[in-house]
Protein backbone atom coordinates (compact mmCIF):
# COMPACT_ATOMS: atom_id res chain seq x y z
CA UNK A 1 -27.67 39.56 3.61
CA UNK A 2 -23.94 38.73 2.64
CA UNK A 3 -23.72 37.73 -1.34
CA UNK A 4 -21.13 34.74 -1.30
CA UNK A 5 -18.78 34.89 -3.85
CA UNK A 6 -16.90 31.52 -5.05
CA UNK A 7 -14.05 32.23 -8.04
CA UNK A 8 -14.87 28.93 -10.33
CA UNK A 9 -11.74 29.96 -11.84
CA UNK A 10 -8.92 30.45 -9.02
CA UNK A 11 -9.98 27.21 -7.35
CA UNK A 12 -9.75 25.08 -11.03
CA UNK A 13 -6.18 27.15 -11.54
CA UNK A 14 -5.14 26.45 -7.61
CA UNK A 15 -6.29 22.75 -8.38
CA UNK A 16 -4.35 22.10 -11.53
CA UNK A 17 -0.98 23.89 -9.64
CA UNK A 18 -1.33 21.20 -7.31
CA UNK A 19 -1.73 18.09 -9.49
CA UNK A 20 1.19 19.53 -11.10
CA UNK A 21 2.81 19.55 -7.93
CA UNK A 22 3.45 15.46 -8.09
CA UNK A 23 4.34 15.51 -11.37
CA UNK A 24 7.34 17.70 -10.92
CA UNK A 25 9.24 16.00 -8.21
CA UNK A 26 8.51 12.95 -9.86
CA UNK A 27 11.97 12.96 -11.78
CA UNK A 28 14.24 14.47 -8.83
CA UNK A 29 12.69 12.01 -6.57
CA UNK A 30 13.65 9.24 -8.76
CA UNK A 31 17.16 10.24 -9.35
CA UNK A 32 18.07 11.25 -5.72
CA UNK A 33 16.41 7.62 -4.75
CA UNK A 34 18.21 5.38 -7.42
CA UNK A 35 21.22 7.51 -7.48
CA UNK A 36 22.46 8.80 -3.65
CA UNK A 37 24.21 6.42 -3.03
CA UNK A 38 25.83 5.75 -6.28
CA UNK A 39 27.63 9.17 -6.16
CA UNK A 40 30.73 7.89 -4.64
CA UNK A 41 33.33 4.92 -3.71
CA UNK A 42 33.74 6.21 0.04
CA UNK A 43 31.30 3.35 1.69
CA UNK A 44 30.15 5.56 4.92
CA UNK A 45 29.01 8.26 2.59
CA UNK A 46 27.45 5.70 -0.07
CA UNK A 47 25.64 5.31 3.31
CA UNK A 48 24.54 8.57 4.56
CA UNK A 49 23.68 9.67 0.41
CA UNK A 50 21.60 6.61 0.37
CA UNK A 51 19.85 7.13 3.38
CA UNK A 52 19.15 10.66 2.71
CA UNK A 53 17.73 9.59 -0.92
CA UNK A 54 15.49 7.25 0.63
CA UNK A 55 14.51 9.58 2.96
CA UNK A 56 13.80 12.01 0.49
CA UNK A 57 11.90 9.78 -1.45
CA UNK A 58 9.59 9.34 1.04
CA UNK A 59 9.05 12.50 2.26
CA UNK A 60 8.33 13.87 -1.29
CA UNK A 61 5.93 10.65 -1.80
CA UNK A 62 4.19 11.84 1.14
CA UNK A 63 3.78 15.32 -0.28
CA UNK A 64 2.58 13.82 -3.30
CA UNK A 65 -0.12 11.74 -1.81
CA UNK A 66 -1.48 14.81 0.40
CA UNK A 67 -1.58 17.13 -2.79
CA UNK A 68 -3.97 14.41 -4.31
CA UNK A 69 -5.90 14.73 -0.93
CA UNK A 70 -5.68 18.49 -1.66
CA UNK A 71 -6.60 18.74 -5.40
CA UNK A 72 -9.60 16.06 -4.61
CA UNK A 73 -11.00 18.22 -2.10
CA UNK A 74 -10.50 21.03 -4.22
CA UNK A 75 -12.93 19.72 -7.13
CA UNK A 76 -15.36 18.21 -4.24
CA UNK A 77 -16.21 22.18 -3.49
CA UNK A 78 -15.64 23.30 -7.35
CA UNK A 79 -18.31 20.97 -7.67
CA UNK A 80 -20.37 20.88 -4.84
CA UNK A 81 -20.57 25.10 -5.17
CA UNK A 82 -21.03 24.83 -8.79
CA UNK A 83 -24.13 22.40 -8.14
CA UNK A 84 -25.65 24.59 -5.50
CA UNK A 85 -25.39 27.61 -7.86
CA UNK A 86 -27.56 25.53 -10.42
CA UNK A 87 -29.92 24.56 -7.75
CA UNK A 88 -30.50 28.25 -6.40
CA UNK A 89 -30.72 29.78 -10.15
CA UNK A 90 -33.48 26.74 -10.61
CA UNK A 91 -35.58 28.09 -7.81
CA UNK A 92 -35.35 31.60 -8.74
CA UNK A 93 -36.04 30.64 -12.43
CA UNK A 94 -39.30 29.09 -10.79
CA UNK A 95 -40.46 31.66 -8.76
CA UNK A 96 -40.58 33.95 -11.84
């Protein structure tokens, strides 16, 4: 029989990497949105800078959501495994 082996540790260090994820394109994302366009008098490239920023934007708000997604599901199984390991030390604790 296989022993099965979770690292409580990596996964809460993996989780917290991601949550940190959002916060640090939070500032880029907000300058390339507000200020793409801004960056210059020549109207067709206003344009194509804004357009860019605001596709930026949502392509790194995107990221940000499915991070969340990510670092939820990560603490669902931190938590999940960590209650199952409680449940099985219970038993053997009981059949003592």
């Amino acid at each position: 029989m296989a022993d099965l082996y979770i690292d409580m540790d990596g996964l809460a260090r993996t989780r917290d990497d991601i949550d940190r994820i959002g916060d640090l394109m939070k500032d880029p994302v907000g300058r390339m949105s507000d200020k793409a366009g801004a960056a210059t008098s020549i109207e067709e490239l206003r344009s194509k800078l804004q357009a860019f920023g605001d596709e930026w934007d949502y392509g790194i708000g995107r990221l940000e959501k499915y991070a969340k997604g990510v670092s939820e599901s990560l603490e669902h199984i931190r938590k999940t495994f960590a209650d199952l390991d409680q449940q099985l030390a219970d038993v053997l604790k009981d059949q003592k």
